[in-house]
Protein backbone atom coordinates (compact mmCIF):
# COMPACT_ATOMS: atom_id res chain seq x y z
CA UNK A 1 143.21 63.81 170.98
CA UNK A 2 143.07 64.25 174.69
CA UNK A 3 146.31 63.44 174.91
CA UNK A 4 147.77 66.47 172.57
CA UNK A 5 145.47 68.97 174.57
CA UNK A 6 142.32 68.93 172.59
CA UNK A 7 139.63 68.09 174.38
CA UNK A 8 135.94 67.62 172.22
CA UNK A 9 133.32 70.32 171.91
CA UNK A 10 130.85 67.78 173.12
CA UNK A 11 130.09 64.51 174.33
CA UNK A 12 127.41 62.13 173.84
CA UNK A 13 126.25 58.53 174.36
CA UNK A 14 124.90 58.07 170.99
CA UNK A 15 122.68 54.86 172.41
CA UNK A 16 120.63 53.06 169.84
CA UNK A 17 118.83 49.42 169.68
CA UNK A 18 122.30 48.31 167.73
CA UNK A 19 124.64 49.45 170.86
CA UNK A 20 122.43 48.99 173.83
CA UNK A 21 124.69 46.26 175.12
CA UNK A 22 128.06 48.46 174.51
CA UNK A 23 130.36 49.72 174.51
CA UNK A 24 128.14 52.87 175.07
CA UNK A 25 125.71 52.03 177.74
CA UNK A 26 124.54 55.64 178.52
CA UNK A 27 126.01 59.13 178.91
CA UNK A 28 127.05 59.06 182.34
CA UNK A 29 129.20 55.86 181.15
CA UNK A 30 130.23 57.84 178.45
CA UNK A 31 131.04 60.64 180.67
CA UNK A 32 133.10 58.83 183.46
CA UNK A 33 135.37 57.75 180.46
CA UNK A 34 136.30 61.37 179.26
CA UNK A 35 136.83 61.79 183.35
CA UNK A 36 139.15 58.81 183.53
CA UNK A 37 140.89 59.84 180.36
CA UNK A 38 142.05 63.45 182.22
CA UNK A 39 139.68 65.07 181.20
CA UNK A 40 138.35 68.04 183.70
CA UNK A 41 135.56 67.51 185.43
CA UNK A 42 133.62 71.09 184.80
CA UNK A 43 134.82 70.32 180.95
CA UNK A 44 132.80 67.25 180.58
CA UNK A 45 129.75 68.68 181.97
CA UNK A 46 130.11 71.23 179.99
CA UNK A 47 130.46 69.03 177.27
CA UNK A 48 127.04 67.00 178.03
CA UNK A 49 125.09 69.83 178.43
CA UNK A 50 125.49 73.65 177.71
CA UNK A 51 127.73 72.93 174.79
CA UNK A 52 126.18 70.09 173.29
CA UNK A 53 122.56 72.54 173.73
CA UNK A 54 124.58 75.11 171.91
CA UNK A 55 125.62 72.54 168.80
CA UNK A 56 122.08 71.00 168.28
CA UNK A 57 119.95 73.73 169.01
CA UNK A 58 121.77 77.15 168.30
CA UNK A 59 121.07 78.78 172.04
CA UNK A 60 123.94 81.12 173.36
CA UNK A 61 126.68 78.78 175.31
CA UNK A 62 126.00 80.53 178.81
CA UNK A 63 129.37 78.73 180.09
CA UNK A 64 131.49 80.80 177.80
């Protein structure tokens, strides 16, 4: 998906007591892999945080 220009709405870990040991060890793993993918940097931040608040909780995206 990255690669064709679409980058996701948000990003997260998902880390439960069946994935502790991998391959998703915590977000800012999960994070540095959307980085190393090309991925911009403000865009996964943005990702983590204001639009993942905006998915799960309904509050205005502030970064829009």
């Amino acid at each position: 998906m990255l690669a064709n220009g679409f980058n996701p709405d948000t990003i997260s870990s998902d880390v439960h007591a069946l994935c502790i040991d991998g391959p998703a060890f915590d977000q800012v793993t999960t994070m540095s892999k959307f980085l190393c993918m090309g991925m911009p940097l403000t865009d996964v931040i943005a990702a983590s945080t204001v639009n993942a608040a905006d998915g799960a909780c309904g509050a205005p995206n502030s970064a829009a």
